[in-house]
C-alpha atoms as a PDB file:
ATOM      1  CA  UNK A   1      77.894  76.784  79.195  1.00  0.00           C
ATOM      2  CA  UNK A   2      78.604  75.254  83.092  1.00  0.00           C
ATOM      3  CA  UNK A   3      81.761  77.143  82.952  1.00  0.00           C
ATOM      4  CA  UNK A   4      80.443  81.000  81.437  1.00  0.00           C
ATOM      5  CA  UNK A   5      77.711  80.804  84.311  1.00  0.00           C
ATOM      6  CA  UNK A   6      80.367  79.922  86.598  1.00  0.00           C
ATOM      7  CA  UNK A   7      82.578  83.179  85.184  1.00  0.00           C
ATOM      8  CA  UNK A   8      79.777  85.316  85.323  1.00  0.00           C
ATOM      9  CA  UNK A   9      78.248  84.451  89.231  1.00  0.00           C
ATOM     10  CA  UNK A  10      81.852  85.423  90.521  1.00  0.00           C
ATOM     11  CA  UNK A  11      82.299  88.561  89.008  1.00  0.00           C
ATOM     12  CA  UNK A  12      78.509  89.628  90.282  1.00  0.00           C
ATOM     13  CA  UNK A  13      79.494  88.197  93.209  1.00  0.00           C
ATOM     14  CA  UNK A  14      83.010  89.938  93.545  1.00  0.00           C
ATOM     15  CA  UNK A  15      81.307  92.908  91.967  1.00  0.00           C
ATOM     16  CA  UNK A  16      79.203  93.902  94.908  1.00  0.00           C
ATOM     17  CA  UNK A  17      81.399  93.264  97.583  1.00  0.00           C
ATOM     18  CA  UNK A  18      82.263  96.361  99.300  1.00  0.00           C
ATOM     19  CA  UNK A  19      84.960  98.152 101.894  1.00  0.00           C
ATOM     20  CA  UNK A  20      83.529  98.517 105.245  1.00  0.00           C
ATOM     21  CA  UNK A  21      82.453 101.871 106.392  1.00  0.00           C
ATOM     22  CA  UNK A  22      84.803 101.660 109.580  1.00  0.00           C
ATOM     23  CA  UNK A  23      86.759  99.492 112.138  1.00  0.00           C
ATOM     24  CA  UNK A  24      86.788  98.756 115.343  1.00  0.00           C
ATOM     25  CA  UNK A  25      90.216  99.345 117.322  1.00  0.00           C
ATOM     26  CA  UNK A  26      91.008  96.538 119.690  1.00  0.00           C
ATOM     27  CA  UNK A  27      92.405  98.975 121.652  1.00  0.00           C
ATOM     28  CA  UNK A  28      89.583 101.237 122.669  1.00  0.00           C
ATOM     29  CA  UNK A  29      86.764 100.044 120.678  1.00  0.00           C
ATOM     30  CA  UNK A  30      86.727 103.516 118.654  1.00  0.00           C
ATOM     31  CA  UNK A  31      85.513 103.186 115.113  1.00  0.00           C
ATOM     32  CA  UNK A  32      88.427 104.254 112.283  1.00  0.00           C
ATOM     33  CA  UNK A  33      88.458 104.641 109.084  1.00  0.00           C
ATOM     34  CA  UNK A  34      90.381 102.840 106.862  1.00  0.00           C
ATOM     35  CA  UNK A  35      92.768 105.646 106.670  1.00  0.00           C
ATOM     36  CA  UNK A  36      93.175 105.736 110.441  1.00  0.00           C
ATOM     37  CA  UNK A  37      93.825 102.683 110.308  1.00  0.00           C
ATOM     38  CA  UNK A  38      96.417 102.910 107.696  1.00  0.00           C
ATOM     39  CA  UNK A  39      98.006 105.266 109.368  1.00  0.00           C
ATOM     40  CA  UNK A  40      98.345 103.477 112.559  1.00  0.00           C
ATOM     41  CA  UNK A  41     100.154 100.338 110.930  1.00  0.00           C
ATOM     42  CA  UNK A  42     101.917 101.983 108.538  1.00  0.00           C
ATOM     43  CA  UNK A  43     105.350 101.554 110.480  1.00  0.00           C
ATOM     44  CA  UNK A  44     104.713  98.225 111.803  1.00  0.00           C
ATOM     45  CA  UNK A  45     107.150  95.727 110.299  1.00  0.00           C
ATOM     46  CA  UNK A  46     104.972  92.710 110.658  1.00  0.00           C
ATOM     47  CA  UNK A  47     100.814  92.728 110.000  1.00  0.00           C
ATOM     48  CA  UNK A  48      98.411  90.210 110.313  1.00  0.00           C
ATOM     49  CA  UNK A  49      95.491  90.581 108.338  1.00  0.00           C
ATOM     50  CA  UNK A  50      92.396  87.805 109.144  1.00  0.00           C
ATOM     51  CA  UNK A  51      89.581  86.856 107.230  1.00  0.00           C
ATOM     52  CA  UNK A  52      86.678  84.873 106.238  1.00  0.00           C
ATOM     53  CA  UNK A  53      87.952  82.830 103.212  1.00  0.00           C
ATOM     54  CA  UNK A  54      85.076  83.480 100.799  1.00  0.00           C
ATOM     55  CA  UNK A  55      84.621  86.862 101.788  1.00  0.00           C
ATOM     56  CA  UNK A  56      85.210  89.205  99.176  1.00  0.00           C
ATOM     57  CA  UNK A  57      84.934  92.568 101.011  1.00  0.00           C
ATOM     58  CA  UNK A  58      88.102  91.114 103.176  1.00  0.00           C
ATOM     59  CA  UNK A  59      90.077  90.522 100.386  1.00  0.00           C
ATOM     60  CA  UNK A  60      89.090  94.320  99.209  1.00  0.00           C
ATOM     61  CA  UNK A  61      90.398  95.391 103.119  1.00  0.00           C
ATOM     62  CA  UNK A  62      93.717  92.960 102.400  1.00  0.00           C
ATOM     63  CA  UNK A  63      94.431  94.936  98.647  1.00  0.00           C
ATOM     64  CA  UNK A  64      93.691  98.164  99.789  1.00  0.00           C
ATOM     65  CA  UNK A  65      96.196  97.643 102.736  1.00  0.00           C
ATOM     66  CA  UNK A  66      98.896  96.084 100.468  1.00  0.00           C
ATOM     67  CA  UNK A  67      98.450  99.241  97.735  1.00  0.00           C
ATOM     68  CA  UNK A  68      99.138 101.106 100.810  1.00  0.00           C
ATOM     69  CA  UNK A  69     102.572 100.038 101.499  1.00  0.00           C
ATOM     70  CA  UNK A  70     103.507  99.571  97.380  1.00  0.00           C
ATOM     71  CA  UNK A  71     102.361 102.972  97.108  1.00  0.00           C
ATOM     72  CA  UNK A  72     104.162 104.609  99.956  1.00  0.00           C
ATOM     73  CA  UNK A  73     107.740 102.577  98.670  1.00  0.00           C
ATOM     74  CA  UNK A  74     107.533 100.018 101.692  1.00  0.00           C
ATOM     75  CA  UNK A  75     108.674  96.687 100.486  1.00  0.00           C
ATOM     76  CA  UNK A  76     106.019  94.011 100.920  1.00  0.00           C
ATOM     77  CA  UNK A  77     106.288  90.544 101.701  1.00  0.00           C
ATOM     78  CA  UNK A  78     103.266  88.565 101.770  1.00  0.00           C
ATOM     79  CA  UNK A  79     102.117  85.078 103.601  1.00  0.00           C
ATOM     80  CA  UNK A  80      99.352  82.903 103.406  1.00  0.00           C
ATOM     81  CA  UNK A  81      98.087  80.280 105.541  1.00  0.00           C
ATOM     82  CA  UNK A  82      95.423  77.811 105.038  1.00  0.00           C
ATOM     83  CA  UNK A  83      93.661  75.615 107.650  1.00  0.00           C
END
């Protein structure tokens, strides 16, 4: 029973996570979309992508980024690192 409760909090809790509604360039401090944004990195060779480690809407920013580049025929490689 522990373990179906356990199933069933993480996908409400994954559930209502959502994209954010813009982002801040660290250039300017204009707000983008995430198409703007996608549009500025997509011919960078190298991005890093931060987050909060139990935040679900930064793992929604991280998927949509990397559906970007397997979408568009860019090869990706991807990295983790854990502190």
């Amino acid at each position: 029973m522990k373990r179906i409760l356990i199933i069933i909090t993480f996908f409400a809790i994954s559930s209502c996570a959502a994209l954010p509604g813009h982002y801040t360039s660290l250039e300017n401090h204009s707000l983008l979309s995430l198409n703007e944004v996608l549009e500025r990195i997509e011919n960078d060779r190298v991005i890093f992508i931060g987050e909060t480690h139990d935040t679900a809407r930064d793992h929604l920013v991280q998927l949509e980024v990397i559906k970007h580049f397997q979408e568009n025929g860019k090869k990706v490689a991807i990295a983790f690192v854990l502190f």
